[in-house]
Each structure stands twice: as C-alpha cells, then as structure tokens.
N, C-alpha and C. Protein backbone atom coordinates (compact mmCIF):
# COMPACT_ATOMS: atom_id res chain seq x y z
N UNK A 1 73.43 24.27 -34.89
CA UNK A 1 73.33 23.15 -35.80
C UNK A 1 72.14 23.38 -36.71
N UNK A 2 72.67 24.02 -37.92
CA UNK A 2 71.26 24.24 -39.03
C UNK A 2 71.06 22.73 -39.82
N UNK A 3 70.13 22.61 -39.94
CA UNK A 3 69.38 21.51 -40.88
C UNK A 3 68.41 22.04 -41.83
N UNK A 4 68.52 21.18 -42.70
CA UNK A 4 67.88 21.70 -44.18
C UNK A 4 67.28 20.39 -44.69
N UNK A 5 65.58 20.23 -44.57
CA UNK A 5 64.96 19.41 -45.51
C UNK A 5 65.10 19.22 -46.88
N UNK A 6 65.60 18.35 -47.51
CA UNK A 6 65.25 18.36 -48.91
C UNK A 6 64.94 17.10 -48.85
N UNK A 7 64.95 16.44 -50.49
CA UNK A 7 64.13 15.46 -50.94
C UNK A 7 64.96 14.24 -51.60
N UNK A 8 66.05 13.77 -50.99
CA UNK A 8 67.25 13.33 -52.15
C UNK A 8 66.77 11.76 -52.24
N UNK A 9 67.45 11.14 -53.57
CA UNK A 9 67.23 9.79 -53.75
C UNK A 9 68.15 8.67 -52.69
N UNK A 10 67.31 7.61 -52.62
CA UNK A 10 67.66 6.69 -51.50
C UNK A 10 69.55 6.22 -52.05
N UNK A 11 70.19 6.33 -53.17
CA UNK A 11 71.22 6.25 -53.78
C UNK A 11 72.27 7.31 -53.06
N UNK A 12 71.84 8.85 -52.99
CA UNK A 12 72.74 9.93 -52.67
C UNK A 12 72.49 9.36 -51.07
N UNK A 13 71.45 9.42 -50.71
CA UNK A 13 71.24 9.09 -48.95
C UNK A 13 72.36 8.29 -48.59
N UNK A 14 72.71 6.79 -49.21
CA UNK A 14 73.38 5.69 -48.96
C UNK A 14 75.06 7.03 -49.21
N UNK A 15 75.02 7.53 -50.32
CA UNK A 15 76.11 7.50 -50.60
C UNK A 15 76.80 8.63 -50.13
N UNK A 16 76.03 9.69 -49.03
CA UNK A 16 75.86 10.79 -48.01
C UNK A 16 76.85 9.80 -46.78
N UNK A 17 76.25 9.04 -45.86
CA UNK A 17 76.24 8.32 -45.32
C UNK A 17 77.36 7.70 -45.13
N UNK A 18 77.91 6.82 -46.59
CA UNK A 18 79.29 6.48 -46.48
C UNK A 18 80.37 8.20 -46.28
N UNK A 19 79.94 9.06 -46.75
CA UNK A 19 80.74 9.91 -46.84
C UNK A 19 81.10 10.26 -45.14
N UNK A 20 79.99 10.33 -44.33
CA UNK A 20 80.31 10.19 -43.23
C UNK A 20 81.12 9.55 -42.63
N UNK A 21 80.60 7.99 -42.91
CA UNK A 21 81.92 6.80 -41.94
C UNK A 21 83.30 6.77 -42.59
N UNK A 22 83.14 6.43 -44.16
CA UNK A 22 84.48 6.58 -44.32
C UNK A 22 85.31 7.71 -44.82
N UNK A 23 84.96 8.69 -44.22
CA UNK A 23 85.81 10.50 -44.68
C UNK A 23 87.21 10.06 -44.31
N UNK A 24 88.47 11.02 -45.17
CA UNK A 24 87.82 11.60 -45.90
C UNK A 24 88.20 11.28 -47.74
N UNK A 25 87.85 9.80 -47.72
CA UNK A 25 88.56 8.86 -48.88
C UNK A 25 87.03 8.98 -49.81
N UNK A 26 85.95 8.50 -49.45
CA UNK A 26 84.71 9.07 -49.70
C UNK A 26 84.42 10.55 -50.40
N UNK A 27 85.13 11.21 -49.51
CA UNK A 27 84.75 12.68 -49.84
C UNK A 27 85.11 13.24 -50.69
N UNK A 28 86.05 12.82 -51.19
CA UNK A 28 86.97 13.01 -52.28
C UNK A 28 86.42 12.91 -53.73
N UNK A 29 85.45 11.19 -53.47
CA UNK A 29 85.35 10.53 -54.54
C UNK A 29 83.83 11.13 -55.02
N UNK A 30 82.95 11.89 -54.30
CA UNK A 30 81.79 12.43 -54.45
C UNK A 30 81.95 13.92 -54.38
N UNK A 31 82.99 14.71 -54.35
CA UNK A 31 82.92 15.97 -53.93
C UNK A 31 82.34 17.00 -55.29
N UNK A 32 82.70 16.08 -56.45
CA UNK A 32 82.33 17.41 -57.70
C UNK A 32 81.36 16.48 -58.34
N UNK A 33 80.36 16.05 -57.42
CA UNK A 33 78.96 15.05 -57.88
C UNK A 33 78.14 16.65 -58.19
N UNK A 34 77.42 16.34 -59.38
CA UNK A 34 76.12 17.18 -59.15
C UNK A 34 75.01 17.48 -58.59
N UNK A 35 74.57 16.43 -57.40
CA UNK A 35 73.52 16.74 -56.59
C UNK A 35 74.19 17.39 -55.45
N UNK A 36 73.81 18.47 -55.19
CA UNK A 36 73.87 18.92 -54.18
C UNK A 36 73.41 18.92 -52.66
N UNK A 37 72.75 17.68 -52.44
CA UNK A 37 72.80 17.14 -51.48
C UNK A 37 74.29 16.24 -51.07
N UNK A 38 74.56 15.59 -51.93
CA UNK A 38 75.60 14.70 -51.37
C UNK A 38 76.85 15.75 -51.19
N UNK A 39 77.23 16.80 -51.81
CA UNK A 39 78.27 17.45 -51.89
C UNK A 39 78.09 17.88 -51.07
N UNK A 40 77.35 18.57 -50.26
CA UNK A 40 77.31 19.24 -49.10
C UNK A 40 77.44 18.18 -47.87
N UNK A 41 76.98 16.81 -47.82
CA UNK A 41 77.70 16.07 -46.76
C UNK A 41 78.82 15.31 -46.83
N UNK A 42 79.37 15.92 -48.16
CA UNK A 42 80.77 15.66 -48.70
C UNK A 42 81.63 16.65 -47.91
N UNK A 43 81.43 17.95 -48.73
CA UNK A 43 82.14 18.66 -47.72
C UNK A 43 82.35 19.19 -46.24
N UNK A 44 80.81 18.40 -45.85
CA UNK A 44 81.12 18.58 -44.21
C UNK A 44 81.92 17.49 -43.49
N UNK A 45 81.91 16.35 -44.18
CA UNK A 45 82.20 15.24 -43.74
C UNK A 45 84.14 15.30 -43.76
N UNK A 46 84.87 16.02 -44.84
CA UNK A 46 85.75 16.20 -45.79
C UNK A 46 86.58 17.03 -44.36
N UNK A 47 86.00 18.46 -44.61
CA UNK A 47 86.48 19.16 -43.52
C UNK A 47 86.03 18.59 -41.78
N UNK A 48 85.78 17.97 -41.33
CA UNK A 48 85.53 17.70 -40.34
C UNK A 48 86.80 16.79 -40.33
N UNK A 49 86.84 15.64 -40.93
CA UNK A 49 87.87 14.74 -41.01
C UNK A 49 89.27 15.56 -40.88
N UNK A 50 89.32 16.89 -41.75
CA UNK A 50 90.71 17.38 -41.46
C UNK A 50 91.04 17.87 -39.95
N UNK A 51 89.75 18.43 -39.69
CA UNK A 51 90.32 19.50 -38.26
C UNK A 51 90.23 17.78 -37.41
N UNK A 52 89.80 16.58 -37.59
CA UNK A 52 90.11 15.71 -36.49
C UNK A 52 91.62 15.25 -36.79
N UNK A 53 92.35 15.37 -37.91
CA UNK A 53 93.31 15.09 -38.30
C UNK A 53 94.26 16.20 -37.43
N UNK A 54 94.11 16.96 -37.17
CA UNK A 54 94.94 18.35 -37.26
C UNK A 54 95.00 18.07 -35.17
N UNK A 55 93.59 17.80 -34.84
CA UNK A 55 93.21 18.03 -33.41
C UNK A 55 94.75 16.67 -32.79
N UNK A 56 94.09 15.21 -33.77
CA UNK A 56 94.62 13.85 -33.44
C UNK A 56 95.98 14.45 -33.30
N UNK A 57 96.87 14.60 -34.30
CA UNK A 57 98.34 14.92 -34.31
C UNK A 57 99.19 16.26 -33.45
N UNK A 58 98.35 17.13 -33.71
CA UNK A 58 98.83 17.92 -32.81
C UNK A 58 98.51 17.87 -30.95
N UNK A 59 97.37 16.92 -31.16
CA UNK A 59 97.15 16.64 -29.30
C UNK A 59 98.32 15.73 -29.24
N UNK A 60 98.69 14.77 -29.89
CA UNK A 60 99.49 13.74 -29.56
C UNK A 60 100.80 13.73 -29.56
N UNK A 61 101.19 15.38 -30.36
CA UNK A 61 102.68 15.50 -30.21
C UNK A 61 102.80 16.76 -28.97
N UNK A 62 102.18 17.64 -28.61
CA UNK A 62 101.76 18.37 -27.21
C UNK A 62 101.73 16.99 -26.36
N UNK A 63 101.40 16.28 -26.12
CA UNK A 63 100.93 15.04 -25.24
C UNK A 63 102.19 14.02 -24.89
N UNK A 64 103.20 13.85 -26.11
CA UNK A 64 104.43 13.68 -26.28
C UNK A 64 105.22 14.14 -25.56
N UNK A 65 105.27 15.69 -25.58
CA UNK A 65 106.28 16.57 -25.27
C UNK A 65 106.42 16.97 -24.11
N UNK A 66 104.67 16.84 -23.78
CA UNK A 66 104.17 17.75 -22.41
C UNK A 66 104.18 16.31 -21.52
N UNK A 67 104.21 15.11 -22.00
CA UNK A 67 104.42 13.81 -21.06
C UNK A 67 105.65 14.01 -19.68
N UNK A 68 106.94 14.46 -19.83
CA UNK A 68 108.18 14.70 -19.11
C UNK A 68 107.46 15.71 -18.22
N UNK A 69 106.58 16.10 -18.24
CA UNK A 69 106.06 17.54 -17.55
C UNK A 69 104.28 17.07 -17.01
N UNK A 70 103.74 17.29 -15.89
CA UNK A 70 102.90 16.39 -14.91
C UNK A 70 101.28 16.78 -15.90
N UNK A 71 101.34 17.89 -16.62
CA UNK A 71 100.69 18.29 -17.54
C UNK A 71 100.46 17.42 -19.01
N UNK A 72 101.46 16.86 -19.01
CA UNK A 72 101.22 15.71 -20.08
C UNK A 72 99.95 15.20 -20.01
N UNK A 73 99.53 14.87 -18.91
CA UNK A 73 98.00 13.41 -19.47
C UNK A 73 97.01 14.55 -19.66
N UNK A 74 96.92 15.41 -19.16
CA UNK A 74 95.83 16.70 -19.58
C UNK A 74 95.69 16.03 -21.01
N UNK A 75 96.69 16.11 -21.66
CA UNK A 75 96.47 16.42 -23.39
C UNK A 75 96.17 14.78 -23.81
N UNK A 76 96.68 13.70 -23.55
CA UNK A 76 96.45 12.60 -23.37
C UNK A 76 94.50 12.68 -23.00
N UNK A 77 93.96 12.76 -21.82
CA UNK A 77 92.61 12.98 -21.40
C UNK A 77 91.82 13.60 -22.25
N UNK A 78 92.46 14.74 -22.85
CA UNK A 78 91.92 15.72 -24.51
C UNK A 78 91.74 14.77 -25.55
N UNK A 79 92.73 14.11 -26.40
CA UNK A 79 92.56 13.26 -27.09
C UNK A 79 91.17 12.00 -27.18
N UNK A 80 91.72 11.78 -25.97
CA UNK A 80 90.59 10.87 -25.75
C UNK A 80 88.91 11.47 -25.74
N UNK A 81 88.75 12.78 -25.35
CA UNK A 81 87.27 13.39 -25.50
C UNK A 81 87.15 13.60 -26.98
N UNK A 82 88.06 14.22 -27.23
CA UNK A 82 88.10 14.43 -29.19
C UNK A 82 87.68 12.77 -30.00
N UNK A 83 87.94 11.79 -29.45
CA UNK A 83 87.56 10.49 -30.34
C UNK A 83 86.62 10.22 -29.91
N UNK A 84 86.02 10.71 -28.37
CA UNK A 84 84.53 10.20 -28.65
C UNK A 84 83.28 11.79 -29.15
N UNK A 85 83.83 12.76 -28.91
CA UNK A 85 83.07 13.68 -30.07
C UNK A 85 83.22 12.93 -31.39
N UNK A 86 84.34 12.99 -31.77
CA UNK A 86 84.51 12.70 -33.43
C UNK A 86 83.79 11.27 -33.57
N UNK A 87 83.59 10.45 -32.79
CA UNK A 87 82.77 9.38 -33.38
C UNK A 87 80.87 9.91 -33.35
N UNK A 88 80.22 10.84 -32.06
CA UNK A 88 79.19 11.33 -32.09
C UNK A 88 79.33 12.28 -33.09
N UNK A 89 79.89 12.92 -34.06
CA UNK A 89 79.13 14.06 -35.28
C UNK A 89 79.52 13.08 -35.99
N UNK A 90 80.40 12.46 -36.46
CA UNK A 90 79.88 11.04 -37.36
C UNK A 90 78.71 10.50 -37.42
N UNK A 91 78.35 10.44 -36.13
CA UNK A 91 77.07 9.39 -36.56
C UNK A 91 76.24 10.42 -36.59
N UNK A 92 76.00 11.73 -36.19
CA UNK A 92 75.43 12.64 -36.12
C UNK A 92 74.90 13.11 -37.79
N UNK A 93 76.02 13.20 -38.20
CA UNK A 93 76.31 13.61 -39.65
C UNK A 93 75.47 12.13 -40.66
N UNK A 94 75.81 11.04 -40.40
CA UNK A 94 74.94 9.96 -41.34
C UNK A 94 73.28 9.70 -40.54
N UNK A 95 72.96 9.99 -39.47
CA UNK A 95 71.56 10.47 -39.49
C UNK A 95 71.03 11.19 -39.83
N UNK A 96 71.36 12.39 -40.03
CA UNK A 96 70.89 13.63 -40.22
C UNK A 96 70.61 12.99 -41.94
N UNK A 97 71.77 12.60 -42.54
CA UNK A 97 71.80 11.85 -44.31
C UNK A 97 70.70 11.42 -44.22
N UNK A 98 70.83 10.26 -43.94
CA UNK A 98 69.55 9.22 -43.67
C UNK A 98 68.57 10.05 -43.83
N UNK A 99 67.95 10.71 -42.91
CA UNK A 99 66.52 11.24 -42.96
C UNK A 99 66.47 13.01 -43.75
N UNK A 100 67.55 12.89 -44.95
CA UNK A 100 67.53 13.34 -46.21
C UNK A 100 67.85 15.28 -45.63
N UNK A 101 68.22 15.26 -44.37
CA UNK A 101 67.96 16.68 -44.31
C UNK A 101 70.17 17.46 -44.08
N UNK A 102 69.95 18.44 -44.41
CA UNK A 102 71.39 19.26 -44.81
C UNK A 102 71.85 19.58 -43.08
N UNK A 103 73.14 19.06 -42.89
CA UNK A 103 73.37 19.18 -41.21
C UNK A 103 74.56 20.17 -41.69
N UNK A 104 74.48 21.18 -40.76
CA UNK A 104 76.01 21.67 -40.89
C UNK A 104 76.57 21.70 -39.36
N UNK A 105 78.34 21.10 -39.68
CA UNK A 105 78.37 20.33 -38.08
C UNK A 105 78.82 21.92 -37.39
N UNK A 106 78.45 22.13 -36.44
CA UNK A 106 78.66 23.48 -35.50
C UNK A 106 80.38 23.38 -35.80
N UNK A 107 80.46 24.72 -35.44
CA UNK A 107 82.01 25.46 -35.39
C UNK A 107 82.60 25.11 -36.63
N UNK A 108 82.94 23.84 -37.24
CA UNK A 108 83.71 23.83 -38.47
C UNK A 108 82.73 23.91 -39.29
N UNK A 109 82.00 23.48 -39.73
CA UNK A 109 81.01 23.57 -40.64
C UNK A 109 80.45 24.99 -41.19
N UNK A 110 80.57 25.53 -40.40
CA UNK A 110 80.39 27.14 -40.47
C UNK A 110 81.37 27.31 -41.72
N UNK A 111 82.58 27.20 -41.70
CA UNK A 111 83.88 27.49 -42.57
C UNK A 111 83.19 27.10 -43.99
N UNK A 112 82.76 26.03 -44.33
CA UNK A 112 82.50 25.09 -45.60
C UNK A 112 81.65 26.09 -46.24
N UNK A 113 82.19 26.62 -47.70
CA UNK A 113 81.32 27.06 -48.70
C UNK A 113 80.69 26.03 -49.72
C-alpha cells in the first residue's frame, strides 16, 4: 500500500472522498479533472468498484449454481468477506483523501495508470 503526500485543496479532498463512497458514478464525473490528485482517487476508486462488480456477480452466479451442490455456501461465505473488504478500502481510500495523501489500493491498484 504506497501513499503519496501532496498538498491538495480542501474542494478536491471533499471531492476525492465522494469519489470513494459513491464509485463508480463519481468517478466518471471527475476522471478528466486536471488536478491530479483527484484523478488518481478517481481512478482507484473507478477500478476498484469494477473488480467489486465483477467479484459481486460472478460469486453470486458460482453461488447460484454451486447452491444444488454442498459447496454452494463456500461461495455464499466469499461474498459476504468481499462486502466487508469492499466496505474497509472504501473507507480506507476516503481517509487516506482526507489527509491529502495518494493511496494506491494493493493488488488492483497496481493495474491503474
């Protein structure tokens, strides 16, 4: 988990922040901003939201399928750890805003140019 001090205005902070809670409708709407602070917790916020998109639907149709089979709640029990990660780098991600410094979230975040 790298972090990066910079110096951004209390405006990008706030508007970092939302990009966090509400990704990835937010992320969208700030992604070709010119400060480069907010774009960068644009696009972490952006891609994070997808791979929880990708994790949510595909655990839940494995979880579906694999239900008829005693292995089903495994993926069911998965789901459920994935929503409470995905709510901790959320908030992870609008603290890090807050106190103005560049988070990149481990494993996906890596991907984000």
């Amino acid at each position: 988990m790298a972090t990066t001090a910079v110096n951004p205005s209390s405006n990008n902070k706030t508007n970092a922040i939302l990009a966090w809670i509400f990704a990835p409708i937010t992320s969208l709407i700030w992604m070709n901003d010119a400060d480069e602070f907010l774009k960068h917790h644009a696009k972490q916020s952006l891609y994070w939201g997808i791979a929880s998109v990708i994790v949510y639907v595909g655990g839940n149709v494995l979880a579906f399928i694999l239900s008829f089979i005693l292995i089903g709640f495994l993926f069911w029990c998965l789901i459920g750890v994935w929503a409470i990660l995905d709510i901790v780098v959320r908030i992870m991600g609008a603290v890090k805003a807050n106190q103005g410094e560049k988070w990149v979230v481990p494993v996906i975040g890596k991907m984000v140019k």
